[in-house]
PDB file of N, CA and C in Angstrom:
ATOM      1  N   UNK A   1      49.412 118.421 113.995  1.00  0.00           N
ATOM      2  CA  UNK A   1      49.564 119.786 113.515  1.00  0.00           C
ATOM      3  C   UNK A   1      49.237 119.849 112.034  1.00  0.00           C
ATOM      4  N   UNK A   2      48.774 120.896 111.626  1.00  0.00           N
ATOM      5  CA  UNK A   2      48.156 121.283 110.292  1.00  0.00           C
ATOM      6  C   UNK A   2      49.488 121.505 109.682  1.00  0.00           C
ATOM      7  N   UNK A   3      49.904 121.423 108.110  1.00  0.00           N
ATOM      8  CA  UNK A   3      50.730 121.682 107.440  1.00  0.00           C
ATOM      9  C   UNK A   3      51.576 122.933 107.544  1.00  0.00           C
ATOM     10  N   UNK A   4      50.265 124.325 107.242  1.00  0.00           N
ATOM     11  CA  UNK A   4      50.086 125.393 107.108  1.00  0.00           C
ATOM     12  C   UNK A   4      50.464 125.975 108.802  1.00  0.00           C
ATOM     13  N   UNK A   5      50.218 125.332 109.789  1.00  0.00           N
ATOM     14  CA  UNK A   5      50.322 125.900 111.367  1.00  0.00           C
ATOM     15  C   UNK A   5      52.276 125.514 111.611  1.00  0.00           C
ATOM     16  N   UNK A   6      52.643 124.253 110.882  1.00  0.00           N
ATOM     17  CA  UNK A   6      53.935 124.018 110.762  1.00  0.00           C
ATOM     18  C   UNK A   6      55.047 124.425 110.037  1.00  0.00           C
ATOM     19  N   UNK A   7      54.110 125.062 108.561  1.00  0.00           N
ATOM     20  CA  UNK A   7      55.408 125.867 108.081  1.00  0.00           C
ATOM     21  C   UNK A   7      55.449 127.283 108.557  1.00  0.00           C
ATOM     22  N   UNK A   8      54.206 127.661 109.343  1.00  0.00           N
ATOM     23  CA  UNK A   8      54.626 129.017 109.708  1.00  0.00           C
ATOM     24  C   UNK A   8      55.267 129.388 111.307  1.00  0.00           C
ATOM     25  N   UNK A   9      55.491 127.981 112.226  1.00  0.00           N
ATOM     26  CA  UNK A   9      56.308 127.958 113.041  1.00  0.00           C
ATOM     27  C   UNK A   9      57.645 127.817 112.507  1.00  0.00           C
ATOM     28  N   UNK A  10      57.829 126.794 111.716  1.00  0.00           N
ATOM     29  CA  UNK A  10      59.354 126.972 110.971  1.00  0.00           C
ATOM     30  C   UNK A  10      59.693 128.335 110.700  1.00  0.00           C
ATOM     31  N   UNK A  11      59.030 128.790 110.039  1.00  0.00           N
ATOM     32  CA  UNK A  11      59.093 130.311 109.234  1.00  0.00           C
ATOM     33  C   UNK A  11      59.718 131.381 110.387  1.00  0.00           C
ATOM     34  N   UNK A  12      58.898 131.347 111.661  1.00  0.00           N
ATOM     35  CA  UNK A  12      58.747 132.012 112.277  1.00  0.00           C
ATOM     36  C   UNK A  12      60.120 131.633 113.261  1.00  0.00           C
ATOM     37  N   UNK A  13      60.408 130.541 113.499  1.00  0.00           N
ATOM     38  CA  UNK A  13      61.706 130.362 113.693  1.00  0.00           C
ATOM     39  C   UNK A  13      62.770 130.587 113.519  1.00  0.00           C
ATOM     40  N   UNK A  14      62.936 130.315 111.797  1.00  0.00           N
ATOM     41  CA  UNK A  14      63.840 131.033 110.882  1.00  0.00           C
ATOM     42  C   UNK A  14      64.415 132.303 111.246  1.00  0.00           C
ATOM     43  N   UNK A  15      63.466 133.261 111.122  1.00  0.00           N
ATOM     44  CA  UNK A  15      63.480 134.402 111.312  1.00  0.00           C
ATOM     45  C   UNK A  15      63.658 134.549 112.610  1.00  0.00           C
ATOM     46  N   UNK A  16      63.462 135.147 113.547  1.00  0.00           N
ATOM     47  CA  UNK A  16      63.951 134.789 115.103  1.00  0.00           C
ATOM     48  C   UNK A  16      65.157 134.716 115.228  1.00  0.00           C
ATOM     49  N   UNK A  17      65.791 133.479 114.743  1.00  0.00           N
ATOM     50  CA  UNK A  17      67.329 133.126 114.689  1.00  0.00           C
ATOM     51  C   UNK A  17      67.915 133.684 113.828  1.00  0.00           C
ATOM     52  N   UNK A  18      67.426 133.924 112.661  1.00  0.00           N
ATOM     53  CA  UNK A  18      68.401 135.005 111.966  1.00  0.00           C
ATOM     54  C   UNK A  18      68.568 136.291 112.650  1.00  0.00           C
ATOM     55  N   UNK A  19      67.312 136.894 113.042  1.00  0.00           N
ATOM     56  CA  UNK A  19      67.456 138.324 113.662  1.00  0.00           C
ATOM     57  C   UNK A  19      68.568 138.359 115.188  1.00  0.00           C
ATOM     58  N   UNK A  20      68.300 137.244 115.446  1.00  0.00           N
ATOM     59  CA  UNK A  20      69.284 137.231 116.545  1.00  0.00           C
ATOM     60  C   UNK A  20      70.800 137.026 116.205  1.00  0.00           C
ATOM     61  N   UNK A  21      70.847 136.337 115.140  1.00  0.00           N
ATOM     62  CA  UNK A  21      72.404 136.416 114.652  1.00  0.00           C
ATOM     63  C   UNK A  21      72.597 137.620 114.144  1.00  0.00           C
ATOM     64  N   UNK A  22      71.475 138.773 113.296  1.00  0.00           N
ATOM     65  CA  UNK A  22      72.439 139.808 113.363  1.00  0.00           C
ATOM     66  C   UNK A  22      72.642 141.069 114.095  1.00  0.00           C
ATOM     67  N   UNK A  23      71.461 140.563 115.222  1.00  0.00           N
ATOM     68  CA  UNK A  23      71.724 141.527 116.470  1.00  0.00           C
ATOM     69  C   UNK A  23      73.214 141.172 117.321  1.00  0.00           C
ATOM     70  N   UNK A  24      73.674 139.811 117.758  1.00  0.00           N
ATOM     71  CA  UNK A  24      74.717 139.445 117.879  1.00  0.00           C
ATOM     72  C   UNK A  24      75.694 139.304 117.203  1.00  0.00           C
ATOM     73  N   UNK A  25      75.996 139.702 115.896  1.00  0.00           N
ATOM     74  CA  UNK A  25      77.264 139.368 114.901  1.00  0.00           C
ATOM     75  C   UNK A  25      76.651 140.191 113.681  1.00  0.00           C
ATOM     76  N   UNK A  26      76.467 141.692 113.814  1.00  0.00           N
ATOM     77  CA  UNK A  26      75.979 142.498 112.719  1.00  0.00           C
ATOM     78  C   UNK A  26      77.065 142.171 111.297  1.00  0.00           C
ATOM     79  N   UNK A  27      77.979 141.817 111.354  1.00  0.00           N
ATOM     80  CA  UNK A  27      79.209 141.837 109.818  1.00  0.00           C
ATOM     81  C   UNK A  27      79.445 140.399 110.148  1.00  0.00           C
ATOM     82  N   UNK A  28      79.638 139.809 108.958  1.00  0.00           N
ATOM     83  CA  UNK A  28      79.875 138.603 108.383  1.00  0.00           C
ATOM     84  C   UNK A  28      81.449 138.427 107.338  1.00  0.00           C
ATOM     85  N   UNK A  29      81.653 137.043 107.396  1.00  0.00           N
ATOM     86  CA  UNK A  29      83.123 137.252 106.191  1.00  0.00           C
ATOM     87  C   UNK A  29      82.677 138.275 104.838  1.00  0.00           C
ATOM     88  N   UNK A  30      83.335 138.513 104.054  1.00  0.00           N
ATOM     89  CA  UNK A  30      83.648 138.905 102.623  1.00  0.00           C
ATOM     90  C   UNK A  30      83.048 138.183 101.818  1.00  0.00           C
ATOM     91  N   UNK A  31      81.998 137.606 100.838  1.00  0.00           N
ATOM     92  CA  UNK A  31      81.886 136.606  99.832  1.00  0.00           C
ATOM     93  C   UNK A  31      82.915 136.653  99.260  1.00  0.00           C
ATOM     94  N   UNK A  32      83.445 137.752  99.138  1.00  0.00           N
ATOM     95  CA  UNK A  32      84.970 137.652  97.633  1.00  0.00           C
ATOM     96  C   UNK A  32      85.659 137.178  98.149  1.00  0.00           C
ATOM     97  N   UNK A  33      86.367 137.191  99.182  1.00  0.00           N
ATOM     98  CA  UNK A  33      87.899 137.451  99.521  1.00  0.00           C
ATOM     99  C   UNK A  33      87.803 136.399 100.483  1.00  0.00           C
ATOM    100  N   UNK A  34      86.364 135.800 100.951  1.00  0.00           N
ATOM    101  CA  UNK A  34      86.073 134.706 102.193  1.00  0.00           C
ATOM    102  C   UNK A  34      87.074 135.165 103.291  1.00  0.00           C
ATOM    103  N   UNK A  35      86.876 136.638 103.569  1.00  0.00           N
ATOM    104  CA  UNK A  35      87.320 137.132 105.188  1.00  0.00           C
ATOM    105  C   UNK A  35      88.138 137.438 105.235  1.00  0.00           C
ATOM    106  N   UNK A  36      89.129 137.252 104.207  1.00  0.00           N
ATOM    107  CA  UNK A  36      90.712 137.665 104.572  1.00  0.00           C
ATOM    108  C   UNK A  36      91.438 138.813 104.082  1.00  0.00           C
ATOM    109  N   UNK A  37      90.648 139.737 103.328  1.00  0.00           N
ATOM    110  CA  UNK A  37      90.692 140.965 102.637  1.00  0.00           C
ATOM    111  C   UNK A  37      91.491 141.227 102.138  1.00  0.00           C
ATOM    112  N   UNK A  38      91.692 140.093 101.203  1.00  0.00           N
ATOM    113  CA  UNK A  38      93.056 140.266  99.719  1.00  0.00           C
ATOM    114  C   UNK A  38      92.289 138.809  98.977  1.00  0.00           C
ATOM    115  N   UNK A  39      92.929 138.802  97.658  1.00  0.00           N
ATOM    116  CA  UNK A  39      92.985 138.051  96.901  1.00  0.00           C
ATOM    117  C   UNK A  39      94.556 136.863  97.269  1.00  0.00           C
ATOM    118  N   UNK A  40      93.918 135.905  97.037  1.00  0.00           N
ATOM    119  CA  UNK A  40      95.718 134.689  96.958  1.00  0.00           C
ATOM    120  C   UNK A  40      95.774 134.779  95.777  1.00  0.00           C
ATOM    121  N   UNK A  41      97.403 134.565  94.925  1.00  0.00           N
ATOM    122  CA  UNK A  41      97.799 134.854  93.704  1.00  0.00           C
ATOM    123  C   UNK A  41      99.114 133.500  93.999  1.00  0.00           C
ATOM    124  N   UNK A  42      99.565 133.083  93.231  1.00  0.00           N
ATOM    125  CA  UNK A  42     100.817 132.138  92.865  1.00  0.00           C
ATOM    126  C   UNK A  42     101.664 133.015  92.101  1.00  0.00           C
ATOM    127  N   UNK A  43     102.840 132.900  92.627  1.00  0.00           N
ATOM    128  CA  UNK A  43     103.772 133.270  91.275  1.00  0.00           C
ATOM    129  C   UNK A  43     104.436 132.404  90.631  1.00  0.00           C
ATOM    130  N   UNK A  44     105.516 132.220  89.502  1.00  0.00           N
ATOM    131  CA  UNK A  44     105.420 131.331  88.703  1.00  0.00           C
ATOM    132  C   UNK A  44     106.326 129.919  89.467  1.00  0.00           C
ATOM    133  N   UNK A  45     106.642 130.515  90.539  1.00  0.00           N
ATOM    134  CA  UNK A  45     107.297 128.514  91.230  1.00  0.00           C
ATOM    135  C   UNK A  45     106.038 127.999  91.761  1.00  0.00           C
ATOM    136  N   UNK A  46     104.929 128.724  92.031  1.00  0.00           N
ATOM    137  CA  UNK A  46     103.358 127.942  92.920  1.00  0.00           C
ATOM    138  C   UNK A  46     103.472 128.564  93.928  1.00  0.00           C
ATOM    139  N   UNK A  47     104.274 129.346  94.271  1.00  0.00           N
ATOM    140  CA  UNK A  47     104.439 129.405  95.795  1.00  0.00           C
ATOM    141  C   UNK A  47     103.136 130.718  96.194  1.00  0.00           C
ATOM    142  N   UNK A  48     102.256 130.320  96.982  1.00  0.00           N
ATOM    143  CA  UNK A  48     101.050 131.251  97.189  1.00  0.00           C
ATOM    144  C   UNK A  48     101.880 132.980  98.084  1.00  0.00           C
ATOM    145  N   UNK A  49     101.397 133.513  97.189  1.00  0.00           N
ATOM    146  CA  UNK A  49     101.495 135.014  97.803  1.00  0.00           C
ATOM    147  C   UNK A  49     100.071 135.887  98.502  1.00  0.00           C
ATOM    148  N   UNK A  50     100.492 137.116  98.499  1.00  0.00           N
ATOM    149  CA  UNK A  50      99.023 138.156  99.010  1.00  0.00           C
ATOM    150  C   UNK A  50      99.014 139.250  97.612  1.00  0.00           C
ATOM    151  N   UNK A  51      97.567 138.919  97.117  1.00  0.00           N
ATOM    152  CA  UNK A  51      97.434 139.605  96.022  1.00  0.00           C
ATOM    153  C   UNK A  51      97.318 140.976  96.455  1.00  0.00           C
ATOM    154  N   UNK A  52      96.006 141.135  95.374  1.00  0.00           N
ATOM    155  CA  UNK A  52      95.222 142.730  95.898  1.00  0.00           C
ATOM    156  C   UNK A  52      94.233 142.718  96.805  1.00  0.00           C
ATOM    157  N   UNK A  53      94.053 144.075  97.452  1.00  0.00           N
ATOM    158  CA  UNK A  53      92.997 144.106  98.489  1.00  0.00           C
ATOM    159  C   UNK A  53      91.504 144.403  97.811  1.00  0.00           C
ATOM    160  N   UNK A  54      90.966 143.559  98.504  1.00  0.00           N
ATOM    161  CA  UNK A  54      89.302 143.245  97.962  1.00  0.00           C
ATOM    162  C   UNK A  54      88.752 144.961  97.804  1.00  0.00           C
ATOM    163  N   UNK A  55      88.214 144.810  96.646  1.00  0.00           N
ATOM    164  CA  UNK A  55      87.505 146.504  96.980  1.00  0.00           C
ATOM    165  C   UNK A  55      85.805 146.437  97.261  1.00  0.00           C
ATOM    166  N   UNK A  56      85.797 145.115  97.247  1.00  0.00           N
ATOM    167  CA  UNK A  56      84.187 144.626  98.251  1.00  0.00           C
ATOM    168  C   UNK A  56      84.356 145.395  99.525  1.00  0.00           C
ATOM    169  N   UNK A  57      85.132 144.604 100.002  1.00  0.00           N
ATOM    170  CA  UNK A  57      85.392 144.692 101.833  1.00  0.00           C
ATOM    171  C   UNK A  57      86.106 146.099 102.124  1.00  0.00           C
ATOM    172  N   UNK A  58      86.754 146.838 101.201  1.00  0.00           N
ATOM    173  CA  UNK A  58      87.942 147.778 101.549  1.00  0.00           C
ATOM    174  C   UNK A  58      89.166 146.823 102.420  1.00  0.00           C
ATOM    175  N   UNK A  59      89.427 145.505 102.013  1.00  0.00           N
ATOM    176  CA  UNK A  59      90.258 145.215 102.625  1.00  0.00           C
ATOM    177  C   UNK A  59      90.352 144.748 104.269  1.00  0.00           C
ATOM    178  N   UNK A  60      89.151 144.789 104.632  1.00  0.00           N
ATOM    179  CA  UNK A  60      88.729 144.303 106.117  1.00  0.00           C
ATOM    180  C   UNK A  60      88.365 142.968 106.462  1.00  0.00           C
ATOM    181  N   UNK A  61      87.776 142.130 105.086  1.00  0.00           N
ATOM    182  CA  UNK A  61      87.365 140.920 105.670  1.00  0.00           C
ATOM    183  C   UNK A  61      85.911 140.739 105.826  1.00  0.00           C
ATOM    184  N   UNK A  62      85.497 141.943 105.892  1.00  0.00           N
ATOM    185  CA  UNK A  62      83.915 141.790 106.667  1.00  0.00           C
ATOM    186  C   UNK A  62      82.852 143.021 105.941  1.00  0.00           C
ATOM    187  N   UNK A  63      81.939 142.181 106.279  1.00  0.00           N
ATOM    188  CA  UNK A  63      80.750 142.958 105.275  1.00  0.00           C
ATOM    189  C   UNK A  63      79.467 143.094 106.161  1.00  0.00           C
ATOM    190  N   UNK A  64      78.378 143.905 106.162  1.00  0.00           N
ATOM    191  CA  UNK A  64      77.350 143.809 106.945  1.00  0.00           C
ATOM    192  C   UNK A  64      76.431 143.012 106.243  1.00  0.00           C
ATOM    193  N   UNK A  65      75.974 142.149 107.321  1.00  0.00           N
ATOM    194  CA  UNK A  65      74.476 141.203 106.907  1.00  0.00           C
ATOM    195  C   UNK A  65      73.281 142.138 106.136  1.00  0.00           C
ATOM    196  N   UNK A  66      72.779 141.209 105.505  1.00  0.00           N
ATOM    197  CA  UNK A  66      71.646 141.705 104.668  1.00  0.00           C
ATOM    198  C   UNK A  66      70.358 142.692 105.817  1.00  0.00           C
ATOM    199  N   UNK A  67      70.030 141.451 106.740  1.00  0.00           N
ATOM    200  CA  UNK A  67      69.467 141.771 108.046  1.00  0.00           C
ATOM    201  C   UNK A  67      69.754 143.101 108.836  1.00  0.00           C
ATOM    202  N   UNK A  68      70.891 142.970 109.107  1.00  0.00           N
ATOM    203  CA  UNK A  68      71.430 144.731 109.616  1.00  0.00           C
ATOM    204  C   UNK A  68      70.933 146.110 108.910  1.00  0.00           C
ATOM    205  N   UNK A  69      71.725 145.079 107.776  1.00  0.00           N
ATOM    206  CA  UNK A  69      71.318 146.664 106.547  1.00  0.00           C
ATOM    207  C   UNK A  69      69.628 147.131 106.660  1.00  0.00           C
ATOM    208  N   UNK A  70      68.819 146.468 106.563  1.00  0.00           N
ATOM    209  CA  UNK A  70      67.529 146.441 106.452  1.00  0.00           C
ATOM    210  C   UNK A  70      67.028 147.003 107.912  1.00  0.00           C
ATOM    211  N   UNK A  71      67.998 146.711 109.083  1.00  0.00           N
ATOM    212  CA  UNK A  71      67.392 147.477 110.454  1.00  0.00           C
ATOM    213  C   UNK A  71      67.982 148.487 110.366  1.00  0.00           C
ATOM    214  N   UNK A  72      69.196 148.527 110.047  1.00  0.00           N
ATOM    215  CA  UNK A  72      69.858 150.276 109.591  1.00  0.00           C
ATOM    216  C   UNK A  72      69.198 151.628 109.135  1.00  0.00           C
ATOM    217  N   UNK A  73      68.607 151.264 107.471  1.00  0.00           N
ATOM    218  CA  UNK A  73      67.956 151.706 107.085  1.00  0.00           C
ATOM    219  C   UNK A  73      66.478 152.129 107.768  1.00  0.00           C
ATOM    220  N   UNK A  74      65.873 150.710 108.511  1.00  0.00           N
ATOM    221  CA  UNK A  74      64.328 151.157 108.747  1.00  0.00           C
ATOM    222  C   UNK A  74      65.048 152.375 110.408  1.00  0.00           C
ATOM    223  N   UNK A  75      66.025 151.532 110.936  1.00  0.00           N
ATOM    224  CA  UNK A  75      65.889 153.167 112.059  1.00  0.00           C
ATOM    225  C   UNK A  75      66.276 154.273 111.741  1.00  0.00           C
ATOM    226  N   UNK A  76      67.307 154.470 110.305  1.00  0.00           N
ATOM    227  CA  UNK A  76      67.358 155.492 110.145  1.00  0.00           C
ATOM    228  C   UNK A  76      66.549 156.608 109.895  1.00  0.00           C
ATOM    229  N   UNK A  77      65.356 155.837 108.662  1.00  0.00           N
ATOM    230  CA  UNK A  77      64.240 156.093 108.407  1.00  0.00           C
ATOM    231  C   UNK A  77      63.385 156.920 109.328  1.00  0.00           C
ATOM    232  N   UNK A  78      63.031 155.984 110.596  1.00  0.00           N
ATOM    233  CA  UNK A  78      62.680 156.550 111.680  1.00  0.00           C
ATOM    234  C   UNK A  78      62.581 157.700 112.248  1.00  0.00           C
ATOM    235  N   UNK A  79      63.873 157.581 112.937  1.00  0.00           N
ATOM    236  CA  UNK A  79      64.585 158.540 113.193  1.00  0.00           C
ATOM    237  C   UNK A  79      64.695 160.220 112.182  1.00  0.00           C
ATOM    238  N   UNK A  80      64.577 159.835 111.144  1.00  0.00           N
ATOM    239  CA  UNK A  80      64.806 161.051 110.318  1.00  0.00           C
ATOM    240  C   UNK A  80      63.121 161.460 110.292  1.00  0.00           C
ATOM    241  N   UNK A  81      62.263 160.538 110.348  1.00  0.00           N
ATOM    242  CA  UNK A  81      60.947 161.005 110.393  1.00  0.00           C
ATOM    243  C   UNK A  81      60.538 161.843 111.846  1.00  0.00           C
ATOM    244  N   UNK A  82      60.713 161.513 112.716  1.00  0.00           N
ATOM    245  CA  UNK A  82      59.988 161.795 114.154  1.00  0.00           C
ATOM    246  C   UNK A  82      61.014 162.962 114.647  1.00  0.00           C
ATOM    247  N   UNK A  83      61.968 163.684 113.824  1.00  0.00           N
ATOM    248  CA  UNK A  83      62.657 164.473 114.446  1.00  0.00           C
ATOM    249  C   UNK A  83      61.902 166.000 114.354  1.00  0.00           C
TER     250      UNK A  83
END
């Protein structure tokens, strides 16, 4: 196989499996809050508490994939065109 014929099966792979993860699992954890939709805080013995609620997530945990957003938009797009 040619270099160029192999990175664009990889490529093409890539993609594939991403689109399928966010056709199957459109929202993902929180980057901030890593899913759990608060902050952890200590108070002064160490003992871990529940801070504030993430205002990333609104407090849910979950965020939509980059991927989604981008099919969101293009059907909305769509849709608002052909009506």
């Amino acid at each position: 196989m040619t270099p160029l014929l192999l990175a664009s099966a990889c490529l093409l792979t890539v993609t594939l499996g991403y689109a399928s993860l966010c056709a199957g699992s459109p929202f993902g954890d929180c980057r901030k809050c890593r899913g759990m939709g608060h902050q952890i805080k200590t108070d002064r013995k160490g003992r871990t508490k529940r801070g504030k609620d993430c205002r990333r997530c609104k407090a849910t945990g979950k965020r939509i994939r980059v991927g989604r957003h981008l099919y969101n938009v293009a059907a909305r797009l769509h849709r608002d065109g052909t009506r």
